[in-house]
PDB file of N, CA and C in Angstrom:
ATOM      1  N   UNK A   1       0.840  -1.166   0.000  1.00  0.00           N
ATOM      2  CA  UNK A   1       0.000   0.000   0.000  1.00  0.00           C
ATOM      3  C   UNK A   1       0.890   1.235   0.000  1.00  0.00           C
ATOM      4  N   UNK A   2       0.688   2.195  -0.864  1.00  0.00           N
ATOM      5  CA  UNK A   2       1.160   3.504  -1.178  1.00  0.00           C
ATOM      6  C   UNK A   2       0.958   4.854   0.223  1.00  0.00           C
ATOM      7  N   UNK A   3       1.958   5.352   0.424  1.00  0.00           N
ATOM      8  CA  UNK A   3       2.004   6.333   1.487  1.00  0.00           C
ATOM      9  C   UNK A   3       0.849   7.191   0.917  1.00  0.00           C
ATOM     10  N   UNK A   4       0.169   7.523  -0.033  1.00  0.00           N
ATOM     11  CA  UNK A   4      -0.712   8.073  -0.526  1.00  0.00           C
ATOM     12  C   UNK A   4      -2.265   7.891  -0.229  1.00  0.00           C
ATOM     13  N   UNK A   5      -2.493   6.279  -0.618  1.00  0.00           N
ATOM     14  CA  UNK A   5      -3.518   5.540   0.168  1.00  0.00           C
ATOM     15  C   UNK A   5      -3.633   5.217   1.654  1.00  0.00           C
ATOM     16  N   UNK A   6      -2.407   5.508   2.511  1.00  0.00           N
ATOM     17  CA  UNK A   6      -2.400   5.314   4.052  1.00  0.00           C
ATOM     18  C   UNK A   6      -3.206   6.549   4.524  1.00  0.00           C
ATOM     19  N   UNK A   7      -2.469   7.349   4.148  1.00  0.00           N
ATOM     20  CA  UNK A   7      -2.557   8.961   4.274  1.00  0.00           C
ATOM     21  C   UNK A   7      -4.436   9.078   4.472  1.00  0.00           C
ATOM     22  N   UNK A   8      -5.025   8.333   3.614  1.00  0.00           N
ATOM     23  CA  UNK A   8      -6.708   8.538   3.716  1.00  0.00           C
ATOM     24  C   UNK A   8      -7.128   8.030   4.918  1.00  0.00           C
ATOM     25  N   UNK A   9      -6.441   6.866   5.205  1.00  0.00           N
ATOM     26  CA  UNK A   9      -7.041   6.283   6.511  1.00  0.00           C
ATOM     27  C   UNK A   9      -6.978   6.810   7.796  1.00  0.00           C
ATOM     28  N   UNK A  10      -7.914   6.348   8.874  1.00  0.00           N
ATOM     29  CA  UNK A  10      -7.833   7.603  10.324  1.00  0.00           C
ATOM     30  C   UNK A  10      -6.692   6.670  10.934  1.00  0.00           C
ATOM     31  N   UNK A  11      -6.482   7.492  11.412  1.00  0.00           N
ATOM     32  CA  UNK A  11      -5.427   7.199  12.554  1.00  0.00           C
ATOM     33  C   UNK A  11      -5.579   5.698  13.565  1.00  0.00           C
ATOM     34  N   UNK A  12      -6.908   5.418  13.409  1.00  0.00           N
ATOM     35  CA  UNK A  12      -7.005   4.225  13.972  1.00  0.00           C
ATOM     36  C   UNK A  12      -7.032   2.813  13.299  1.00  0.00           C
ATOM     37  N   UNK A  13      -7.286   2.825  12.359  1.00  0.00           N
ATOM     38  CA  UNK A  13      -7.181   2.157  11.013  1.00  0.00           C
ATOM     39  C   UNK A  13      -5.702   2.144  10.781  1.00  0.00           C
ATOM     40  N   UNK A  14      -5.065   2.994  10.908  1.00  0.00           N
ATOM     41  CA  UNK A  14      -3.473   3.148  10.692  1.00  0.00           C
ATOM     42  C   UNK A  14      -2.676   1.902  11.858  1.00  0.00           C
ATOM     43  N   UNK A  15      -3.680   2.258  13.016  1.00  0.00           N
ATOM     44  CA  UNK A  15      -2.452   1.556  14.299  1.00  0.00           C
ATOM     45  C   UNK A  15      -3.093   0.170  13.782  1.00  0.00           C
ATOM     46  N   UNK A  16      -4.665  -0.204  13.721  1.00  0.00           N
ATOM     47  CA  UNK A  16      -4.817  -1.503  13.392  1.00  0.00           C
ATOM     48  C   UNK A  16      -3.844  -2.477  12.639  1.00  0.00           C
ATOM     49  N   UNK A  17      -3.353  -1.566  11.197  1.00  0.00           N
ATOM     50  CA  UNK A  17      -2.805  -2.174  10.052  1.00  0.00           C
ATOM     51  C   UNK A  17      -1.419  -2.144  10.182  1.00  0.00           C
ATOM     52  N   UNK A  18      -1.087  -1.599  11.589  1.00  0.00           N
ATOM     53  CA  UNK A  18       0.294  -1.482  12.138  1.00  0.00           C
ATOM     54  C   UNK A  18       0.603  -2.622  12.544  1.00  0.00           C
ATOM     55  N   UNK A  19      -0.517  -2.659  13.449  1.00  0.00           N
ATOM     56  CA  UNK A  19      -0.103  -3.877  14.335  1.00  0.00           C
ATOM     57  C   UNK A  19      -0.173  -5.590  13.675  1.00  0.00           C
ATOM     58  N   UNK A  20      -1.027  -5.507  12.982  1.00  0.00           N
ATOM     59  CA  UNK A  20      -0.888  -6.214  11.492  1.00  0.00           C
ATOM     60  C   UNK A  20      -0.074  -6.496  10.996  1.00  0.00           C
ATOM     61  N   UNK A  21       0.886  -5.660  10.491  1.00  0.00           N
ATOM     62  CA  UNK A  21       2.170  -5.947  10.040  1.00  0.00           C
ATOM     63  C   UNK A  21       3.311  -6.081  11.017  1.00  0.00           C
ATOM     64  N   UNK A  22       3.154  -5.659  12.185  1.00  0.00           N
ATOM     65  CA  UNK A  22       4.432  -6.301  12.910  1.00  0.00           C
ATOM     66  C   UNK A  22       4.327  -7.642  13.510  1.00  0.00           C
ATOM     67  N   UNK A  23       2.825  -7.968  13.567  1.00  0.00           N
ATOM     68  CA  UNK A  23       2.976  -9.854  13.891  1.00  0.00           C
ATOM     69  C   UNK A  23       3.300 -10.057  12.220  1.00  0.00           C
ATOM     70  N   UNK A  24       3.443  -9.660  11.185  1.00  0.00           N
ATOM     71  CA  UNK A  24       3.888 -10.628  10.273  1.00  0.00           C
ATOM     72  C   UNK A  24       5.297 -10.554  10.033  1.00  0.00           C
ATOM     73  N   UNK A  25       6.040  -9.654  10.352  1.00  0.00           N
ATOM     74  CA  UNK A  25       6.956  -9.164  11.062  1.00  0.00           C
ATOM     75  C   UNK A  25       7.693 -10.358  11.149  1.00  0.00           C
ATOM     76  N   UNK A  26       7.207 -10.585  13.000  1.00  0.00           N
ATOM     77  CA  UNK A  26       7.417 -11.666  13.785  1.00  0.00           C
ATOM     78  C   UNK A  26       7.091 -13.029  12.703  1.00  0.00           C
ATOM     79  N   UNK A  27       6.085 -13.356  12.415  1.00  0.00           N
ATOM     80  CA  UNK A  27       5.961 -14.251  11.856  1.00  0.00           C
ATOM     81  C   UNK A  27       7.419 -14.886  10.569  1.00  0.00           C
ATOM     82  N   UNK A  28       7.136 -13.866  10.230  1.00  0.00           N
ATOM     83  CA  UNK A  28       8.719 -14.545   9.358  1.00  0.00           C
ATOM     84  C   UNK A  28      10.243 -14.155   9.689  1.00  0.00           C
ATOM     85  N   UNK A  29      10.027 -13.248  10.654  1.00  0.00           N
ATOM     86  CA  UNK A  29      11.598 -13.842  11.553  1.00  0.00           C
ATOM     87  C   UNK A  29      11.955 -15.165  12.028  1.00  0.00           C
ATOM     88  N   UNK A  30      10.705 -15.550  12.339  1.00  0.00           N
ATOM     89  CA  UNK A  30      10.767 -16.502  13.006  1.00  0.00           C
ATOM     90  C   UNK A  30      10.822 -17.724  11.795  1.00  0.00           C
ATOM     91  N   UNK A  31      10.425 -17.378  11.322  1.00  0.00           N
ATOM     92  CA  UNK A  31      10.572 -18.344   9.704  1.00  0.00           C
ATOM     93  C   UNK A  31      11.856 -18.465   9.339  1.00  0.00           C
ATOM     94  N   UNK A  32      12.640 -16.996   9.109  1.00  0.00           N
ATOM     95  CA  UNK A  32      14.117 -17.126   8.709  1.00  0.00           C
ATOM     96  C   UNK A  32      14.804 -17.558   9.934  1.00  0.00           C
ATOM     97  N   UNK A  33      14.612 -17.667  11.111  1.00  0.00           N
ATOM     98  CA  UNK A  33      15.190 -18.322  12.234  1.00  0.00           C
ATOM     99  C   UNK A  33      15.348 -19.854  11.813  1.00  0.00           C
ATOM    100  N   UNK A  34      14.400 -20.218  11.534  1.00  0.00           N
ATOM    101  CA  UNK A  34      14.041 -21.730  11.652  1.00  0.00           C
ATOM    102  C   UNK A  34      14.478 -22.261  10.369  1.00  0.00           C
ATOM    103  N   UNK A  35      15.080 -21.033   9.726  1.00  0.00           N
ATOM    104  CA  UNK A  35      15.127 -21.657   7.784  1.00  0.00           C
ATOM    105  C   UNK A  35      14.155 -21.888   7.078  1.00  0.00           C
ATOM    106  N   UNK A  36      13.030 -21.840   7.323  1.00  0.00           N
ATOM    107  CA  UNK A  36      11.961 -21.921   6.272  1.00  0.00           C
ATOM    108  C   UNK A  36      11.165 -20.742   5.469  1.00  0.00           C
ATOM    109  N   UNK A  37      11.727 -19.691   5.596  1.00  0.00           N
ATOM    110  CA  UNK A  37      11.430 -18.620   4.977  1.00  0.00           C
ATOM    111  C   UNK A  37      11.863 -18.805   3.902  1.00  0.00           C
ATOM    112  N   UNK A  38      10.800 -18.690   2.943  1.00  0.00           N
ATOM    113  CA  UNK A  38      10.589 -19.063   1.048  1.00  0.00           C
ATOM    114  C   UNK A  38      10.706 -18.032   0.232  1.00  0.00           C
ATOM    115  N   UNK A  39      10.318 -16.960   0.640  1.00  0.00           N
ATOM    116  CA  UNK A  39      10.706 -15.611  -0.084  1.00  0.00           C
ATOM    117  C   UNK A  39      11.157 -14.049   1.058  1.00  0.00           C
ATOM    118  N   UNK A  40      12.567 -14.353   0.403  1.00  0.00           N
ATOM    119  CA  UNK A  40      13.219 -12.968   1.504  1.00  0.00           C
ATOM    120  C   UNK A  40      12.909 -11.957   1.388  1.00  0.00           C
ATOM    121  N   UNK A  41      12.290 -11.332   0.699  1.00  0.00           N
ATOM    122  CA  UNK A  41      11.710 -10.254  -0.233  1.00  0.00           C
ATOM    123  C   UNK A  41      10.775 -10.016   0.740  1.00  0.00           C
ATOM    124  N   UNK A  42       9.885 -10.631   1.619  1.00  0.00           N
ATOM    125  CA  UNK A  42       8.896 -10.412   2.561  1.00  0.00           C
ATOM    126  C   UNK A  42       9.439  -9.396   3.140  1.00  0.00           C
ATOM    127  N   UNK A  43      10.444  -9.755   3.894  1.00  0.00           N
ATOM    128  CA  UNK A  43      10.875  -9.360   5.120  1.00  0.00           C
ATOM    129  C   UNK A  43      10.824  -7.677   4.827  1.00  0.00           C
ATOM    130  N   UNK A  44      11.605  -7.539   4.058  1.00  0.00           N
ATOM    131  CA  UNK A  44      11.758  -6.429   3.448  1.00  0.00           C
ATOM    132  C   UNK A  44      11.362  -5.171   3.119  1.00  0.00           C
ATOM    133  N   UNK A  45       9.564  -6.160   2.475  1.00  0.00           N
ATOM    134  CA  UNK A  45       8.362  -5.186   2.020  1.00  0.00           C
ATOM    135  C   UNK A  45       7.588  -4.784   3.460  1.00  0.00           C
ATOM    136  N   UNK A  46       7.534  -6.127   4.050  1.00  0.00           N
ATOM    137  CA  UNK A  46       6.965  -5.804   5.450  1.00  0.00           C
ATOM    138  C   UNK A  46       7.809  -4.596   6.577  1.00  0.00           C
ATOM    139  N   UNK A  47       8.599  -4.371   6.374  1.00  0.00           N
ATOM    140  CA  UNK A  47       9.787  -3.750   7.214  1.00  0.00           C
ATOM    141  C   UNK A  47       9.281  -1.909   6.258  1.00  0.00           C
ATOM    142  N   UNK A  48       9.328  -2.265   4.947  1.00  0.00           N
ATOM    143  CA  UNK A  48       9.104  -0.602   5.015  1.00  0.00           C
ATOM    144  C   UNK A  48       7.451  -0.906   4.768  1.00  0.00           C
ATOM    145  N   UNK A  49       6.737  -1.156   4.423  1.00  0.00           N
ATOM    146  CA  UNK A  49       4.978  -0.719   4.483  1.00  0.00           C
ATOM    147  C   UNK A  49       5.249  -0.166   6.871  1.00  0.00           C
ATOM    148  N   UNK A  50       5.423  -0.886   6.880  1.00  0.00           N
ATOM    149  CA  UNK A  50       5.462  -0.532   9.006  1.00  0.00           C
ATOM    150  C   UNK A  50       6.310   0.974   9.038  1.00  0.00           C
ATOM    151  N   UNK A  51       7.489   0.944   7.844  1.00  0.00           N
ATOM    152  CA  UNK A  51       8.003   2.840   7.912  1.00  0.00           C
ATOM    153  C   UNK A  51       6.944   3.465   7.461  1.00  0.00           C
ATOM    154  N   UNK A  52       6.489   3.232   6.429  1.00  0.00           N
ATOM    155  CA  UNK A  52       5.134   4.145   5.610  1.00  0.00           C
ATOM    156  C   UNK A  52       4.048   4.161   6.837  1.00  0.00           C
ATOM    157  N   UNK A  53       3.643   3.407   7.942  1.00  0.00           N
ATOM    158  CA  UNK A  53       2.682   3.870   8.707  1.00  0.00           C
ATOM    159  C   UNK A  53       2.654   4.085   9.338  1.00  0.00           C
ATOM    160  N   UNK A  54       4.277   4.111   9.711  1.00  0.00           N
ATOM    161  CA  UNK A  54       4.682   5.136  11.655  1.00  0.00           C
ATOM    162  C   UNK A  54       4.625   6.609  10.417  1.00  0.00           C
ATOM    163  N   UNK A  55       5.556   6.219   9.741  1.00  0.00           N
ATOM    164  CA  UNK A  55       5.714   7.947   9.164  1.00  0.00           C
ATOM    165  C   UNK A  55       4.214   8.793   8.452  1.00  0.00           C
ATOM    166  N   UNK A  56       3.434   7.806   8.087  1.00  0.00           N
ATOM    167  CA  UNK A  56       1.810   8.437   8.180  1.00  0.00           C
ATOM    168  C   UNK A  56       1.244   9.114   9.469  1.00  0.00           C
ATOM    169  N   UNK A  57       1.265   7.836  10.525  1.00  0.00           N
ATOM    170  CA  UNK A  57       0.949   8.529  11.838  1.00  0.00           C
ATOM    171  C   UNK A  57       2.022   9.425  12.342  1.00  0.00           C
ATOM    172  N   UNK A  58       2.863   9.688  12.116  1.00  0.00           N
ATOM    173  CA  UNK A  58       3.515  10.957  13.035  1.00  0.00           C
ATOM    174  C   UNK A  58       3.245  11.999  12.146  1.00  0.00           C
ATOM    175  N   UNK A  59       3.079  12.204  10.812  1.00  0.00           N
ATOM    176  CA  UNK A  59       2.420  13.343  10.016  1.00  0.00           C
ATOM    177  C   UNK A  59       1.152  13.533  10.581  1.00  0.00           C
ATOM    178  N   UNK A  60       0.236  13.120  10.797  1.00  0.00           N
ATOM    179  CA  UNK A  60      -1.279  12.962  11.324  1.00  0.00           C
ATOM    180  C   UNK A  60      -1.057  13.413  12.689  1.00  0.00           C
ATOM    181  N   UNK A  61      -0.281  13.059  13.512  1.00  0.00           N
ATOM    182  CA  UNK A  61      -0.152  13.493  15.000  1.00  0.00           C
ATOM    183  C   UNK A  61       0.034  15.075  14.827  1.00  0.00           C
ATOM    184  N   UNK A  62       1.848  15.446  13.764  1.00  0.00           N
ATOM    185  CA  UNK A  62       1.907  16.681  13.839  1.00  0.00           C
ATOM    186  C   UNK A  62       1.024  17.693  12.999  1.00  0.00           C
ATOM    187  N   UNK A  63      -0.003  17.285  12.714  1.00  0.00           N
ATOM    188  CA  UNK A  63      -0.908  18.153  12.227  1.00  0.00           C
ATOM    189  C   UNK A  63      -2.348  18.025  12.910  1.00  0.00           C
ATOM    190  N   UNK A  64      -2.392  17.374  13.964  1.00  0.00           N
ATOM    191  CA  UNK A  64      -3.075  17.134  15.043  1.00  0.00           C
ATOM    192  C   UNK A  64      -4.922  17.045  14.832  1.00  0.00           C
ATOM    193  N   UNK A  65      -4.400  15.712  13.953  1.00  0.00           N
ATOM    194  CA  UNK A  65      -5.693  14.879  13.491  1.00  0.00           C
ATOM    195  C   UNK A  65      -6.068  13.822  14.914  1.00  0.00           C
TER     196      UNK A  65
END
């Protein structure tokens, strides 16, 4: 999802889809822990979509939505 399309969502919708992505996060650390992580590329996409929605919500905070 595009910093563009985050940007529409409220702030609570934001932490939902936060928290969303950091159990998947977890989920495939724990995958590349164990060696069974099938595509590394996850890790990756998941790691910045979670920058795109802290850095949504702290724009939204400092403009005090």
């Amino acid at each position: 999802m595009k910093a563009a399309e985050l940007s529409q969502k409220s702030a609570t919708e934001l932490k939902d889809e936060l928290v969303e992505n950091l159990k998947e996060q977890f989920k495939l650390r724990m995958q590349k822990a164990a060696g069974q992580l099938s595509r590394p590329s996850e890790v990756k996409r998941v790691r910045r979509q979670i920058a795109r929605i802290k850095t949504v919500l702290a724009q939204k905070q400092a403009a005090g939505e």
